[in-house]
Protein backbone atom coordinates (compact mmCIF):
# COMPACT_ATOMS: atom_id res chain seq x y z
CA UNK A 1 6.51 23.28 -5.84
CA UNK A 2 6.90 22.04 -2.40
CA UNK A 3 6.70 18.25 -2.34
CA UNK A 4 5.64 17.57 1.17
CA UNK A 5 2.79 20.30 1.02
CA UNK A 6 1.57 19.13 -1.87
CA UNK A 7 1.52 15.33 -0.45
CA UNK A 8 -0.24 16.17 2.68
CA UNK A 9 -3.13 17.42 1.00
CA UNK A 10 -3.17 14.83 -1.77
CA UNK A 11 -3.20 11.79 1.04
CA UNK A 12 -6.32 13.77 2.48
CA UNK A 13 -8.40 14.16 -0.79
CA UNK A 14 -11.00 14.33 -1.09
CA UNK A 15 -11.96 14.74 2.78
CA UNK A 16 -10.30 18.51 1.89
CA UNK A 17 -13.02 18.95 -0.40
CA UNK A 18 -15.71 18.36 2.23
CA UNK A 19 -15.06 19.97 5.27
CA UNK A 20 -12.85 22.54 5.95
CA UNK A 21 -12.05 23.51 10.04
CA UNK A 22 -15.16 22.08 10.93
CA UNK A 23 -17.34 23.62 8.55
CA UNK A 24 -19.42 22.50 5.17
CA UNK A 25 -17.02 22.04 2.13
CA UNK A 26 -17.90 23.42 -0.95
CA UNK A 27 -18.94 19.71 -2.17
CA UNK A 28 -20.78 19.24 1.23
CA UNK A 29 -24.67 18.80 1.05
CA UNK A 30 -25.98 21.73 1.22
CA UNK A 31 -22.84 23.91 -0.17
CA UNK A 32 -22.98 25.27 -3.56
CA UNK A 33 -20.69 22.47 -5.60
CA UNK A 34 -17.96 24.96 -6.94
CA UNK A 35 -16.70 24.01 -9.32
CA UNK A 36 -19.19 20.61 -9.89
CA UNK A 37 -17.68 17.08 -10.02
CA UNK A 38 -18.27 15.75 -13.40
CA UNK A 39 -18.75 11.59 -13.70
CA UNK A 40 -15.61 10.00 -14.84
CA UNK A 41 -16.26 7.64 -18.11
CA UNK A 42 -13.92 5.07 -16.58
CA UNK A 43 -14.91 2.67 -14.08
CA UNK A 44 -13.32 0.78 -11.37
CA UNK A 45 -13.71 -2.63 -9.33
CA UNK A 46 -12.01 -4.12 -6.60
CA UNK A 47 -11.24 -7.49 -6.03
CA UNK A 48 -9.29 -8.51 -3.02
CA UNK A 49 -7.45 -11.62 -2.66
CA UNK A 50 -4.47 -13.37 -0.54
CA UNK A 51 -1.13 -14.54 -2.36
CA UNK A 52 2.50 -14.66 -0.70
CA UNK A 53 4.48 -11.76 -1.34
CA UNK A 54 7.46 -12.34 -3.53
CA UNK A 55 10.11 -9.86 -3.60
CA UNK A 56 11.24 -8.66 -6.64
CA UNK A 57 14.84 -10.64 -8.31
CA UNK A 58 16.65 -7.72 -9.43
CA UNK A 59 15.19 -4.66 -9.84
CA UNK A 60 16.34 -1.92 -11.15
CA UNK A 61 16.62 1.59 -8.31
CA UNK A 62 14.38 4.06 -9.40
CA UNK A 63 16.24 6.18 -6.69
CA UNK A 64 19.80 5.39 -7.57
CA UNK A 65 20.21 3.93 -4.22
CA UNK A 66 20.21 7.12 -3.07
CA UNK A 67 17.96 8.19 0.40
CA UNK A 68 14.93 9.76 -0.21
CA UNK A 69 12.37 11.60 1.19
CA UNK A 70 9.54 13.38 -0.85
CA UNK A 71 9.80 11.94 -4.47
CA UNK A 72 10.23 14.82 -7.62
CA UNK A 73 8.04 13.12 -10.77
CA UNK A 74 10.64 9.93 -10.71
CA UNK A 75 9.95 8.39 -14.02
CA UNK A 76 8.69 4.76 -14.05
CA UNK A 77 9.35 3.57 -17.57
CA UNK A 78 6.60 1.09 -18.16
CA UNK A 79 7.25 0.49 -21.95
CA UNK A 80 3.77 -0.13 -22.77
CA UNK A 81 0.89 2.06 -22.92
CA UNK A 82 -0.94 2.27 -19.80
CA UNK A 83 -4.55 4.04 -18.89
CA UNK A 84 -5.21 5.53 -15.93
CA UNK A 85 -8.91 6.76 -16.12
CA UNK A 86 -8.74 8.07 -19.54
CA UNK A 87 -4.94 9.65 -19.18
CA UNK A 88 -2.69 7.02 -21.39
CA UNK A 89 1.50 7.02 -21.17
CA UNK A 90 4.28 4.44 -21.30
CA UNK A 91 5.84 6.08 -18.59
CA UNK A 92 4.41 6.87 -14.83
CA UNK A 93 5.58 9.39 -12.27
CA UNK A 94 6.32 8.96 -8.84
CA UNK A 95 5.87 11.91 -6.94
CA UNK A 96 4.88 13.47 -3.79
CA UNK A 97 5.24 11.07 -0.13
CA UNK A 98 4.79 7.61 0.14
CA UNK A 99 3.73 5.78 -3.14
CA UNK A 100 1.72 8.48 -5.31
CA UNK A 101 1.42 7.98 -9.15
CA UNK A 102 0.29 10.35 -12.03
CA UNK A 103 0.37 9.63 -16.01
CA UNK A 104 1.89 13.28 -16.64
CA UNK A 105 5.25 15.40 -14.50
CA UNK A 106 3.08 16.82 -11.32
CA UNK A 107 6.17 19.42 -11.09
CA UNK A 108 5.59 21.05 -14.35
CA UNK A 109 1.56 20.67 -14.04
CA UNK A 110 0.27 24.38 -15.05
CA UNK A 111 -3.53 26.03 -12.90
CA UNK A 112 -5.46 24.56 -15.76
CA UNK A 113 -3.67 20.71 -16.21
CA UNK A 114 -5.41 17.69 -14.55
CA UNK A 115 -3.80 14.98 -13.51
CA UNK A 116 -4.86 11.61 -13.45
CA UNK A 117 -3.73 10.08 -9.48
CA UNK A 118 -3.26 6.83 -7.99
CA UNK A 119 -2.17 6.80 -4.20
CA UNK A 120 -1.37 3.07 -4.16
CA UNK A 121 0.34 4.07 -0.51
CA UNK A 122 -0.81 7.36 1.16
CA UNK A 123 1.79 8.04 3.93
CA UNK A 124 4.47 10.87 5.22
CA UNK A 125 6.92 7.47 4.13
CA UNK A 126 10.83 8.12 3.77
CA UNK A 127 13.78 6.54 3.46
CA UNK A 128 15.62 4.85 7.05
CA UNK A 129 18.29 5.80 6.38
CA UNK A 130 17.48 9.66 6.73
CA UNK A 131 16.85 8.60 10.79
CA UNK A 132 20.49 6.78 11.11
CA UNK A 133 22.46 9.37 8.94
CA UNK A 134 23.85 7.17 6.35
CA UNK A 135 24.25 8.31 2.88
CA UNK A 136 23.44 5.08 1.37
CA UNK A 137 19.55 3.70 0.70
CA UNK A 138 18.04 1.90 3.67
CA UNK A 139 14.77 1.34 2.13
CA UNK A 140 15.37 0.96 -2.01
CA UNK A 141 12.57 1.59 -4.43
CA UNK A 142 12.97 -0.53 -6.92
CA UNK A 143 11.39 -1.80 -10.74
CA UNK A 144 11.20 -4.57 -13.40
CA UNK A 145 8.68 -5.64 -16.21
CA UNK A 146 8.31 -8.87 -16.49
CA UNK A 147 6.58 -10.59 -18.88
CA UNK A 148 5.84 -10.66 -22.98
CA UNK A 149 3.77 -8.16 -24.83
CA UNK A 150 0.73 -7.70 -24.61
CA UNK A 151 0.76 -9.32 -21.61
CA UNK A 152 3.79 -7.17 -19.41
CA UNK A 153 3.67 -5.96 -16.09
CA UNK A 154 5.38 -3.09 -14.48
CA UNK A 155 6.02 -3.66 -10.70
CA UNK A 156 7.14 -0.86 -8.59
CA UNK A 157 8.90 -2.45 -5.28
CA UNK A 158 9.12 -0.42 -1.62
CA UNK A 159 11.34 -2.37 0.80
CA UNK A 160 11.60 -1.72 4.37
CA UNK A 161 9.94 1.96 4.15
CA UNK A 162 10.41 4.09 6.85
CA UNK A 163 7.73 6.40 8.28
CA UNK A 164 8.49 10.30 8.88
CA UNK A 165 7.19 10.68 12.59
CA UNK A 166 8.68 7.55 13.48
CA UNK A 167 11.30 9.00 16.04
CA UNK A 168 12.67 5.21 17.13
CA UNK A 169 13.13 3.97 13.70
CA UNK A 170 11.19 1.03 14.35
CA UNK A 171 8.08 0.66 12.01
CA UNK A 172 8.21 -0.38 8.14
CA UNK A 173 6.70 -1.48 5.37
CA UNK A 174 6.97 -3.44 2.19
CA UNK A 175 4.88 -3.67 -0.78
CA UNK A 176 4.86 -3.09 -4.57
CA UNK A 177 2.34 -1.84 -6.85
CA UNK A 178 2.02 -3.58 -10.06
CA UNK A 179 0.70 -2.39 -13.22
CA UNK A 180 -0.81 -4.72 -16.17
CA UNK A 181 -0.28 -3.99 -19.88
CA UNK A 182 -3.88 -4.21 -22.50
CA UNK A 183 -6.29 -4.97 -19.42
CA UNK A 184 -4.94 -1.47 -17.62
CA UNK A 185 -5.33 -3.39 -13.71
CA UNK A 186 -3.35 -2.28 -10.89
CA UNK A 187 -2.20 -4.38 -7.52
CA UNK A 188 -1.01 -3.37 -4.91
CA UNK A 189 0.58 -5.77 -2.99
CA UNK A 190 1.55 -5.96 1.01
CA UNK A 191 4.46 -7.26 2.47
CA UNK A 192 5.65 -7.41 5.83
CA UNK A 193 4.73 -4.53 8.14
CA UNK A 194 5.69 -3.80 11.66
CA UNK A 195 3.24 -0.66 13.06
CA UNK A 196 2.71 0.83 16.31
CA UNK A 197 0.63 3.89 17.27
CA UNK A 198 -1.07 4.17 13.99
CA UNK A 199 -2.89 7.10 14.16
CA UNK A 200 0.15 9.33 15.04
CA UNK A 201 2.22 7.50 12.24
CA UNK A 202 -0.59 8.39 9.64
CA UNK A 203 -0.47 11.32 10.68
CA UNK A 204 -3.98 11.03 12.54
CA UNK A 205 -5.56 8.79 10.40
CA UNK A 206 -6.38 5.46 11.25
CA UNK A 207 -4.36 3.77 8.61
CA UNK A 208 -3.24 4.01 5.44
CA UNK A 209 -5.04 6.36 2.02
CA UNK A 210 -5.72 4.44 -1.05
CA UNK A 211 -7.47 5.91 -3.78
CA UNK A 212 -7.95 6.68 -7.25
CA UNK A 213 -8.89 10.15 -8.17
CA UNK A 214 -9.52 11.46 -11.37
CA UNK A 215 -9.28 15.18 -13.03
CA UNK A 216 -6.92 16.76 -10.20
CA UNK A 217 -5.82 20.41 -9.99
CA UNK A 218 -3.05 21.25 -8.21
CA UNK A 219 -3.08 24.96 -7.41
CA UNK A 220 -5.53 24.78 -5.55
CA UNK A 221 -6.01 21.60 -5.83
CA UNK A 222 -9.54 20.27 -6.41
CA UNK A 223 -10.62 17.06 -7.82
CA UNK A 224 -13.13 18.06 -10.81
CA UNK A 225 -14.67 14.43 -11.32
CA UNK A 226 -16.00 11.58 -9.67
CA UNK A 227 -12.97 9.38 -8.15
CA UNK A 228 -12.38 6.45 -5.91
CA UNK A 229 -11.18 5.66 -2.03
CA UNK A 230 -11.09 2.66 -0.32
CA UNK A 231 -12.76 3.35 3.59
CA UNK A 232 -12.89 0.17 6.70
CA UNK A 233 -11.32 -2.21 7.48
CA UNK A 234 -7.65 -2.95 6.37
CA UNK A 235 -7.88 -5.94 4.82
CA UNK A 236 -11.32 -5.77 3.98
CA UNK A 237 -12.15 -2.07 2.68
CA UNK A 238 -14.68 -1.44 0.28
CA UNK A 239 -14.17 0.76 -2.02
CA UNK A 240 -16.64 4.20 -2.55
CA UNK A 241 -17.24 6.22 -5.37
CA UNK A 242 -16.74 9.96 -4.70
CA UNK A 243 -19.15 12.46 -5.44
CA UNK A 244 -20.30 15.81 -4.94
CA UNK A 245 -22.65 14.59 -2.52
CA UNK A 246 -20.65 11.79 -0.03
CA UNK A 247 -18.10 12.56 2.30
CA UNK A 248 -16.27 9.05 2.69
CA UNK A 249 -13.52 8.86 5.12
CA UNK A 250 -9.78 8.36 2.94
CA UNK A 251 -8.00 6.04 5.40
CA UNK A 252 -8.58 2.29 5.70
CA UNK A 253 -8.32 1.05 9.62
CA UNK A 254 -5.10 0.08 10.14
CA UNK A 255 -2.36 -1.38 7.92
CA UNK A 256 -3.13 -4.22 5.02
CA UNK A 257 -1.47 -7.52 6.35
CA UNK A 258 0.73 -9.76 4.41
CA UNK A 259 -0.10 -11.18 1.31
CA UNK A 260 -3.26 -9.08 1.05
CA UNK A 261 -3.82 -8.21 -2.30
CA UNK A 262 -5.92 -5.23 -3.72
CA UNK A 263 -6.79 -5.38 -7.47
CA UNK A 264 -8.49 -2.76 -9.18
CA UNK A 265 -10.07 -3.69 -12.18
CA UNK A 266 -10.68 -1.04 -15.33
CA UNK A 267 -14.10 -0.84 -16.22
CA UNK A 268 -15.10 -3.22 -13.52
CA UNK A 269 -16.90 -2.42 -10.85
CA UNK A 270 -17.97 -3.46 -7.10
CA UNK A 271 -16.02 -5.23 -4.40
CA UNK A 272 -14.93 -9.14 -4.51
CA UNK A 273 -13.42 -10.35 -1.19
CA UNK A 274 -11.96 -13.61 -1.85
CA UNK A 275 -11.35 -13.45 1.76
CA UNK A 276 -13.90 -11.34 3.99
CA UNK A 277 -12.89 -10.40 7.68
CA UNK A 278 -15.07 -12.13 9.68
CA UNK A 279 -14.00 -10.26 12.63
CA UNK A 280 -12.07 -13.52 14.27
CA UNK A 281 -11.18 -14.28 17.60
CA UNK A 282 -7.72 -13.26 18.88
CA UNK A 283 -5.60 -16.41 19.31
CA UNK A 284 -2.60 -17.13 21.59
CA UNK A 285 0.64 -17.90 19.83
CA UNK A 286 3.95 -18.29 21.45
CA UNK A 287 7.23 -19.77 19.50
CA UNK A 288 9.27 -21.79 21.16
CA UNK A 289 12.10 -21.62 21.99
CA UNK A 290 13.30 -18.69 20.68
CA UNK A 291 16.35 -17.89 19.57
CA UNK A 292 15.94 -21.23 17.84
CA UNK A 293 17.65 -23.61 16.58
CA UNK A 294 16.35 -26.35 14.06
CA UNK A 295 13.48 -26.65 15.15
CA UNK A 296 10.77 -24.31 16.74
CA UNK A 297 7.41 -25.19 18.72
CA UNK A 298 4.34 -23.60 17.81
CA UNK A 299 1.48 -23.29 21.55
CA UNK A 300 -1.54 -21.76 20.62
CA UNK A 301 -5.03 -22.08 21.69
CA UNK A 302 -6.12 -22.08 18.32
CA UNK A 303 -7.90 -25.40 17.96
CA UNK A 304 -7.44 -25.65 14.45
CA UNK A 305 -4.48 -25.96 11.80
CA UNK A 306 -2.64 -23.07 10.72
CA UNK A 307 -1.16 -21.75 8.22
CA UNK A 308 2.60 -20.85 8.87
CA UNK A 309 4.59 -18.75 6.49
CA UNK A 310 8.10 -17.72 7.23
CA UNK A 311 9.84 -14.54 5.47
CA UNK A 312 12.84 -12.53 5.71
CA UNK A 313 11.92 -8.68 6.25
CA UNK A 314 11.85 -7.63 3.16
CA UNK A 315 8.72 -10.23 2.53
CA UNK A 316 10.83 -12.62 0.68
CA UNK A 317 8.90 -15.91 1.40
CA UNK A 318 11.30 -18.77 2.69
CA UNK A 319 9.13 -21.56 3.49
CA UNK A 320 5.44 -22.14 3.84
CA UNK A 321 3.91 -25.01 6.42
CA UNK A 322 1.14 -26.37 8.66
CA UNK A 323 1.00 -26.18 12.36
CA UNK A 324 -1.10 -27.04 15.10
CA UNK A 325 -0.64 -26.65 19.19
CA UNK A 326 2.68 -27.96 20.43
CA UNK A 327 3.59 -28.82 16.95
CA UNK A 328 7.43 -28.56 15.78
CA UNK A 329 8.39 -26.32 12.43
CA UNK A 330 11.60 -27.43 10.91
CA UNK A 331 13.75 -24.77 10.53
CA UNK A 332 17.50 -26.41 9.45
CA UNK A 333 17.12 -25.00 5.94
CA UNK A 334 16.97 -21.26 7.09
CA UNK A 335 20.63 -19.51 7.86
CA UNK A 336 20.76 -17.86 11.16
CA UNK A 337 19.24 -14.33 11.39
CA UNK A 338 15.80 -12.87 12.31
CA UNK A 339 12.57 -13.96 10.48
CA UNK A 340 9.08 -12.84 10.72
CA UNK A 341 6.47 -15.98 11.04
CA UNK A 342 3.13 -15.44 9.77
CA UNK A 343 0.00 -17.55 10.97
CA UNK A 344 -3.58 -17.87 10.17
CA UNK A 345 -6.26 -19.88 10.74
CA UNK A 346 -9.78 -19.61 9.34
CA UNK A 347 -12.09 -17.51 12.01
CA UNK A 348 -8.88 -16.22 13.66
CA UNK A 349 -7.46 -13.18 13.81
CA UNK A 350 -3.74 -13.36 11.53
CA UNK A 351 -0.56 -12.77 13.91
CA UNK A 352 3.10 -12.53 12.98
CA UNK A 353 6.01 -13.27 15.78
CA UNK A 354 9.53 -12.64 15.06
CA UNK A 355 11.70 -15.41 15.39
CA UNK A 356 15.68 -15.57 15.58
CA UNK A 357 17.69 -18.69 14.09
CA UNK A 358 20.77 -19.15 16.18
């Protein structure tokens, strides 16, 4: 089975299913549904939340350090059962691109098998170290439980991801997707980013496919019953409930910003924003000087506090502060390298500067 084929049109499900070159899909309006999406018995809810991203102490490769591109049905052995709709395992498997999940092998997946899907991270992702050459892991995929039973959770870590059309091996991303024993939640969890030209890096979508889809055939691949996507903005999507009968569009806007949290919820349903996007005003924000170093000034026009977070970039958070205009951030503890510093302040727009320490 080829991989990448495969993970191209999983990342556009179910917009595949809709319109094809143009014209009326067979579960367009209209079209004669063949074959008919059934309703799933399982429902989801999202709840969306901010909390500093934490890297992970430890964890074990699920890649043996080795680079990767396209993942083969790399086992993720939860050690607890775990639903996904109605699909139950104590083990998960990553396949396809970026950060696609299944409860069964996709590889050895028959015409007639279904599949039960999350795509925590829909992207052509891959290791950096396939742009520089080197034949050791530049990006590491990595995993832990922690916790007691009943109460464990399995988190799956990405760290400095790579993206496939990114010909200056400039853009990454970090985040892990964590999966909770008895109550059968996922997270996914977003760490430092740095994008540019989005569209072309999605591969002309506007961001980044999340979604939960339910009863998948591979060959040809068709999703037989009513799934989930999350559609708008980044870090405030909503998420829609596919059916034979909507066409929602399988790409947020953009890229989820640190310590933005999505949390679906098994047998919930809806969308809580702990924090909703208020649009915000874009705000001026200069560190100074920089290289640094003990201290470093924060000029804005933002004429409120902010919130300051500094991390390394793999999201590992160093120190957390408050700053106003022309204020000074102590620095002394941090050993020289490059940081990324996160701000935000309420009706402003978030912004992250990098920041050397001499």
């Amino acid at each position: 089975m080829n991989m990448k084929l495969l993970a191209a049109a999983l990342i556009s499900l179910p917009l595949t299913l809709f319109a094809q070159n143009g014209k009326p899909g067979p579960f367009m309006k209209g079209a004669k549904p063949s074959p008919q999406l059934k309703t799933t018995a399982v429902s989801y809810g999202l709840h969306i939340f901010n909390q500093p991203y934490a890297s992970l102490s430890s964890p074990v490769s699920l890649t043996n350090n080795i680079p990767w591109d396209a993942h083969n049905d790399i086992a993720v052995p939860l050690g607890f059962d775990f639903k996904l709709f109605d699909a139950v395992n104590d083990t998960l498997f990553l396949f396809s691109e970026g950060a696609v999940f299944s409860t069964r092998p996709a590889s050895s997946a028959t015409v007639t098998d279904t599949l039960s899907v999350l795509v925590a991270f829909g992207a052509d992702l891959w290791d950096r170290a396939l742009a520089s050459g080197s034949m050791s892991s530049q990006s590491p995929v990595g995993f832990k439980v922690e916790g007691a039973a009943p109460n464990r959770i399995g988190k799956v870590q990405f760290t400095n991801a790579g993206f496939f059309n990114d010909t200056e091996d400039s853009v990454f991303v970090n985040f892990q997707v964590w999966f909770y024993e008895t109550s059968n939640n996922i997270e996914i969890r977003f760490g430092n980013s740095f994008m540019k030209n989005e569209m072309h890096m999605y591969d002309g979508k506007p961001g980044v496919a999340v979604g939960l889809l339910d009863g998948v055939i591979l060959d040809p691949l068709t999703v037989l019953n009513q799934s989930y996507v999350l559609t708008g903005a980044a870090n405030a999507p909503q998420l829609e409930l596919v059916s034979s009968t909507v066409a929602p569009d399988t790409a947020v806007n953009g890229t989820p910003s640190y310590g933005k949290v999505f949390q679906f919820l098994y047998n919930g349903s809806g969308t809580v924003n702990d924090v909703p996007e208020t649009g915000g005003k874009e705000s001026r924000v200069v560190l100074a000087p920089n290289p640094a170093g003990d201290f470093v000034r924060v000029q804005t026009d933002v004429q409120t506090t902010l919130n300051a977070a500094i991390t390394d970039l793999t999201g590992k958070l160093l120190l957390q502060t408050k700053a106003q205009d022309n204020s000074m951030i102590d620095i002394r503890s941090l050993p020289s390298g490059l940081y990324l510093v996160h701000l935000s302040a309420d009706g402003y727009q978030p912004v992250t500067r990098k920041l050397i320490k001499r």
